[in-house]
C-alpha atoms as a PDB file:
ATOM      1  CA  UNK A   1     -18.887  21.718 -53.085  1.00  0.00           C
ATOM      2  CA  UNK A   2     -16.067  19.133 -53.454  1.00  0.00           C
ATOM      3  CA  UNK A   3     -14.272  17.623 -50.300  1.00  0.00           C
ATOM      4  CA  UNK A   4     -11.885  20.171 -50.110  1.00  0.00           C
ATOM      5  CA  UNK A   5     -14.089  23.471 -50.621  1.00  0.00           C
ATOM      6  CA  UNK A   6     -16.236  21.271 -47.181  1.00  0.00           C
ATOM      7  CA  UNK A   7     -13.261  20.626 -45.741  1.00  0.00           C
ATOM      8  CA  UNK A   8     -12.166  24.329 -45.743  1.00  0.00           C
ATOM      9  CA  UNK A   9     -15.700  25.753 -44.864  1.00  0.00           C
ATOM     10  CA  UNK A  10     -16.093  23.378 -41.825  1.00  0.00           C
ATOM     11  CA  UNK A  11     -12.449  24.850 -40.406  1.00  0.00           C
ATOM     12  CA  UNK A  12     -13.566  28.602 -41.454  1.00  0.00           C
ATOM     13  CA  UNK A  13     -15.770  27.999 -38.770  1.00  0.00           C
ATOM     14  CA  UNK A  14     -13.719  26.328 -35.926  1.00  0.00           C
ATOM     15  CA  UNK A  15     -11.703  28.397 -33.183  1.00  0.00           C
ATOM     16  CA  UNK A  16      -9.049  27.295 -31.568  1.00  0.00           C
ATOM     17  CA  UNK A  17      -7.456  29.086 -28.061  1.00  0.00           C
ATOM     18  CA  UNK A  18      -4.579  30.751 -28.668  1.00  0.00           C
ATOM     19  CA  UNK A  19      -1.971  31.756 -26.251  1.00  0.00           C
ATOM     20  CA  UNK A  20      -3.273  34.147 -23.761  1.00  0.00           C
ATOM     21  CA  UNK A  21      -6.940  33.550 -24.798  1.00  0.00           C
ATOM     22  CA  UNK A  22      -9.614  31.218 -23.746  1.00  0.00           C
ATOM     23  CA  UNK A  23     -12.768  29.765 -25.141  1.00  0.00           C
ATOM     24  CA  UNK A  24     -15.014  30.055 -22.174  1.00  0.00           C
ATOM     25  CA  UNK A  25     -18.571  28.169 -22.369  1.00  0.00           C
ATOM     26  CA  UNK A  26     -21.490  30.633 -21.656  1.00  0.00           C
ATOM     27  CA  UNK A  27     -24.076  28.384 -18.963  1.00  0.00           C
ATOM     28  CA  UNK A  28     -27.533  28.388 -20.847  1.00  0.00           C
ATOM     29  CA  UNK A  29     -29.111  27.422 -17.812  1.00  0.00           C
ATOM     30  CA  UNK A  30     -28.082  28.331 -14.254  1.00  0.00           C
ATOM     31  CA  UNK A  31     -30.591  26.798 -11.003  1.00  0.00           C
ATOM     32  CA  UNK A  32     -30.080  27.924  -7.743  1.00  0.00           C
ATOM     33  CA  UNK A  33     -30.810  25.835  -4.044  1.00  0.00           C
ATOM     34  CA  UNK A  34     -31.791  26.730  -1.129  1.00  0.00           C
ATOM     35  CA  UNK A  35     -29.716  23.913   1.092  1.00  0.00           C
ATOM     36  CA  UNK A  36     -30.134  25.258   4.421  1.00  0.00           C
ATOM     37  CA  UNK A  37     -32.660  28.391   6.285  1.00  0.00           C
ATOM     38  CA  UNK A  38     -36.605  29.256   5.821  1.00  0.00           C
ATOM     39  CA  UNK A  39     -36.791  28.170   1.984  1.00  0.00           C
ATOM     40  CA  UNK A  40     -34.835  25.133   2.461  1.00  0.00           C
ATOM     41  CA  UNK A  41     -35.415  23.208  -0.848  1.00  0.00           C
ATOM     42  CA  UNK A  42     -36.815  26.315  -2.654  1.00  0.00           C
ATOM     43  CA  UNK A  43     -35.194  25.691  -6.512  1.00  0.00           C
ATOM     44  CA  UNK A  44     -34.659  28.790  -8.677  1.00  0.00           C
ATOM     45  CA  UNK A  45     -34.669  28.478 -12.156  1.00  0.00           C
ATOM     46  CA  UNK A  46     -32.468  31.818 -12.918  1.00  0.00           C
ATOM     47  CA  UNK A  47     -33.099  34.120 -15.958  1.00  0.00           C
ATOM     48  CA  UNK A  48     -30.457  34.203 -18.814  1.00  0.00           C
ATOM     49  CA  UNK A  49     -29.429  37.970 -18.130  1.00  0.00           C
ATOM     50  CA  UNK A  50     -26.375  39.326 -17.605  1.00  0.00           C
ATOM     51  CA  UNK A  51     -27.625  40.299 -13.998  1.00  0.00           C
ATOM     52  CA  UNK A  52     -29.388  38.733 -11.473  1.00  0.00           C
ATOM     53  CA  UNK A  53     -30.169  39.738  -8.193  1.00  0.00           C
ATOM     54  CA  UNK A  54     -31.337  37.949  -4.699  1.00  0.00           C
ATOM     55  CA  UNK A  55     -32.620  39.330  -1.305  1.00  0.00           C
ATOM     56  CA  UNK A  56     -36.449  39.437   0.554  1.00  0.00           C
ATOM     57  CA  UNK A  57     -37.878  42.051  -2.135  1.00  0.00           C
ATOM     58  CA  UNK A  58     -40.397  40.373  -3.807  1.00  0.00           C
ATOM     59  CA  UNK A  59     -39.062  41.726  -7.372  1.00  0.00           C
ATOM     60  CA  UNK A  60     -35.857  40.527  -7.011  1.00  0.00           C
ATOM     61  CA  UNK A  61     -34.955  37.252  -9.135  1.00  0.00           C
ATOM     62  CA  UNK A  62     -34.489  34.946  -6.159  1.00  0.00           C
ATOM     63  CA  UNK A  63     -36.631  36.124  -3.341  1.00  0.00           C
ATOM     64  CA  UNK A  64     -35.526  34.322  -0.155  1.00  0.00           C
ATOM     65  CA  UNK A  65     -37.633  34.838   2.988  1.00  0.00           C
ATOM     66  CA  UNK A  66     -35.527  34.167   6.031  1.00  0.00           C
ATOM     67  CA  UNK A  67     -34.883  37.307   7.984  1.00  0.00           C
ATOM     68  CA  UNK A  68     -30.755  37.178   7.760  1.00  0.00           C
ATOM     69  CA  UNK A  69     -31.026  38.098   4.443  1.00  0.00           C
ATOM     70  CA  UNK A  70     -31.307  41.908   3.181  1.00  0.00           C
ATOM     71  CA  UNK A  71     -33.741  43.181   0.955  1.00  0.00           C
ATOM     72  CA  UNK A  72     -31.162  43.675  -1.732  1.00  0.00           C
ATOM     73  CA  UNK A  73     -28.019  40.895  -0.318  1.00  0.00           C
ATOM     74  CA  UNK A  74     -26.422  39.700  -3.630  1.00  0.00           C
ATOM     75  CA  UNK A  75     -25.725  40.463  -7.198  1.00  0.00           C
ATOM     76  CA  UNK A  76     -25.232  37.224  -9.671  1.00  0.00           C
ATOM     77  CA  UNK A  77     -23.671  38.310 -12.638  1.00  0.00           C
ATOM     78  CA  UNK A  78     -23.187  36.139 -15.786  1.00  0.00           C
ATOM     79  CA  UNK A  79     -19.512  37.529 -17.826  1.00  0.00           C
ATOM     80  CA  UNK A  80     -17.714  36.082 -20.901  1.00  0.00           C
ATOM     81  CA  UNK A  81     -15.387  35.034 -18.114  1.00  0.00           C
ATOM     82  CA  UNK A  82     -17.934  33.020 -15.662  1.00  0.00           C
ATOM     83  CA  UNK A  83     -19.948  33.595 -13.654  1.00  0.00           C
ATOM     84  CA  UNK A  84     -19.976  36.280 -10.762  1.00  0.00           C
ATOM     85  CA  UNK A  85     -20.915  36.619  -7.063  1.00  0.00           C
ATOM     86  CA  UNK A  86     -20.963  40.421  -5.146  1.00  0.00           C
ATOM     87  CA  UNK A  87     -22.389  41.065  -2.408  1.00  0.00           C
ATOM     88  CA  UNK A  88     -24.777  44.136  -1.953  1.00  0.00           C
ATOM     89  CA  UNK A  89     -24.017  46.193   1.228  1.00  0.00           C
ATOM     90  CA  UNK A  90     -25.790  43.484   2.860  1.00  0.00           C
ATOM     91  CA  UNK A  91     -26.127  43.359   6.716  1.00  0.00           C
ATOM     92  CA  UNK A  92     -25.175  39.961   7.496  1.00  0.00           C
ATOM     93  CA  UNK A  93     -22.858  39.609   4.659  1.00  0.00           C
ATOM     94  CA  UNK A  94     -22.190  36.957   1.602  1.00  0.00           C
ATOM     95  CA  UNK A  95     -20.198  34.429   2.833  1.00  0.00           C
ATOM     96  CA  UNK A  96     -17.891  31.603   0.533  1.00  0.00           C
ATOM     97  CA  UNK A  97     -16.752  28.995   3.040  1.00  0.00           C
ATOM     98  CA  UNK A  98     -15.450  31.107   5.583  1.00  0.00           C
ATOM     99  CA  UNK A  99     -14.515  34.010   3.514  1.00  0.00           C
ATOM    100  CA  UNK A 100     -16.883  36.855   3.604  1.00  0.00           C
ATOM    101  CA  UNK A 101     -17.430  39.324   0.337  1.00  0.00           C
ATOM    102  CA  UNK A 102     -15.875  42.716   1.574  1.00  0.00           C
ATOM    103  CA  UNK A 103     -15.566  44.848  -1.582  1.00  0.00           C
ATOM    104  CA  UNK A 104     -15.224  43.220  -5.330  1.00  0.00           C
ATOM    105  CA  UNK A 105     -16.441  39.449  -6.524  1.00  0.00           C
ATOM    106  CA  UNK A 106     -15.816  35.910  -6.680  1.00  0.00           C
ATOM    107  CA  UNK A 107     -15.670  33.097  -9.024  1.00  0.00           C
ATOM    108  CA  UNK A 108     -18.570  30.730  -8.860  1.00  0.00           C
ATOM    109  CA  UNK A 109     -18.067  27.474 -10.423  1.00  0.00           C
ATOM    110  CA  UNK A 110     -20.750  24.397 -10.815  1.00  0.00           C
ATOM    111  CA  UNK A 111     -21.907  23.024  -7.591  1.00  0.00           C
ATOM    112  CA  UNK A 112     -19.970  26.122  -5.834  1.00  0.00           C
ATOM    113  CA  UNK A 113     -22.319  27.049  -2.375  1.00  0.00           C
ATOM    114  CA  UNK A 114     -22.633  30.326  -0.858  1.00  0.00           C
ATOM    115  CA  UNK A 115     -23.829  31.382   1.682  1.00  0.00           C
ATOM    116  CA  UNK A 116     -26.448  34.839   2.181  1.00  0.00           C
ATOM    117  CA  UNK A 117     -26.482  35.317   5.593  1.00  0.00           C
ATOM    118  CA  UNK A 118     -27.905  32.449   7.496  1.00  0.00           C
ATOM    119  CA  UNK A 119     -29.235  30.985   4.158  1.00  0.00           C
ATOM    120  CA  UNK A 120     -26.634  28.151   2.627  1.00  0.00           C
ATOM    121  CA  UNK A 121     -27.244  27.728  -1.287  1.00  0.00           C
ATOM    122  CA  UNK A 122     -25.725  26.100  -3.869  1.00  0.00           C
ATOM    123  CA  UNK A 123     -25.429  27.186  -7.630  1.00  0.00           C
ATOM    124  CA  UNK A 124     -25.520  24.485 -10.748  1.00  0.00           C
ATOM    125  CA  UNK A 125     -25.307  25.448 -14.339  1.00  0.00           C
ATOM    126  CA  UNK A 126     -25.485  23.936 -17.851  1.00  0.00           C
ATOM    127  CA  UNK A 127     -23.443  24.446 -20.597  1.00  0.00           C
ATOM    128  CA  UNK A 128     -22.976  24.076 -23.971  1.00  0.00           C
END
């Protein structure tokens, strides 16, 4: 293969954003803090699913202990578009600052905290 023929094969396999599209990075690993209630400095190394789910059952993904949280409080969900926060039908709600998730999901970014119930925790991620 001459300089050229590389030259062509190496940009074959580039992408570039175009308008109206972006190139978002998928996070290959996503940890999850406890910062404030029961489990305070409980680290959760999270799964790489699409889905990932927290409350006080003991199957759940992160299992947090203190009693403000439901048994199923909050859905983590991991799109081509970022990564998700919903809250379950939990009784003491999913808080983001001062906003509390009614109905639908928000945007959680690096270092973004959240709170589930009482419990305050704070979401980092790596990416490639």
């Amino acid at each position: 293969m001459d300089a050229s023929e590389h030259a062509q094969a190496v940009a074959a396999t580039l992408h570039s954003a175009r308008e109206r599209e972006s190139l978002h990075r998928r996070p290959v690993g996503l940890h999850l803090e406890v910062l404030r209630g029961a489990d305070e400095g409980k680290r959760f190394e999270l799964p790489r699913r699409d889905t990932i789910i927290g409350g006080r059952a003991n199957n759940h993904d992160v299992v947090l202990t203190d009693s403000s949280v439901s048994t199923n409080h909050f859905e983590i969900r991991l799109t081509p578009g970022g990564v998700l926060l919903r809250d379950l039908g939990s009784t003491n709600g999913t808080w983001i600052g001062r906003a509390q998730l009614m109905d639908g999901t928000a945007s959680l970014f690096d270092g973004a905290t959240f709170y589930a119930g009482d419990v305050k925790l704070r979401l980092t991620k790596i990416e490639v």
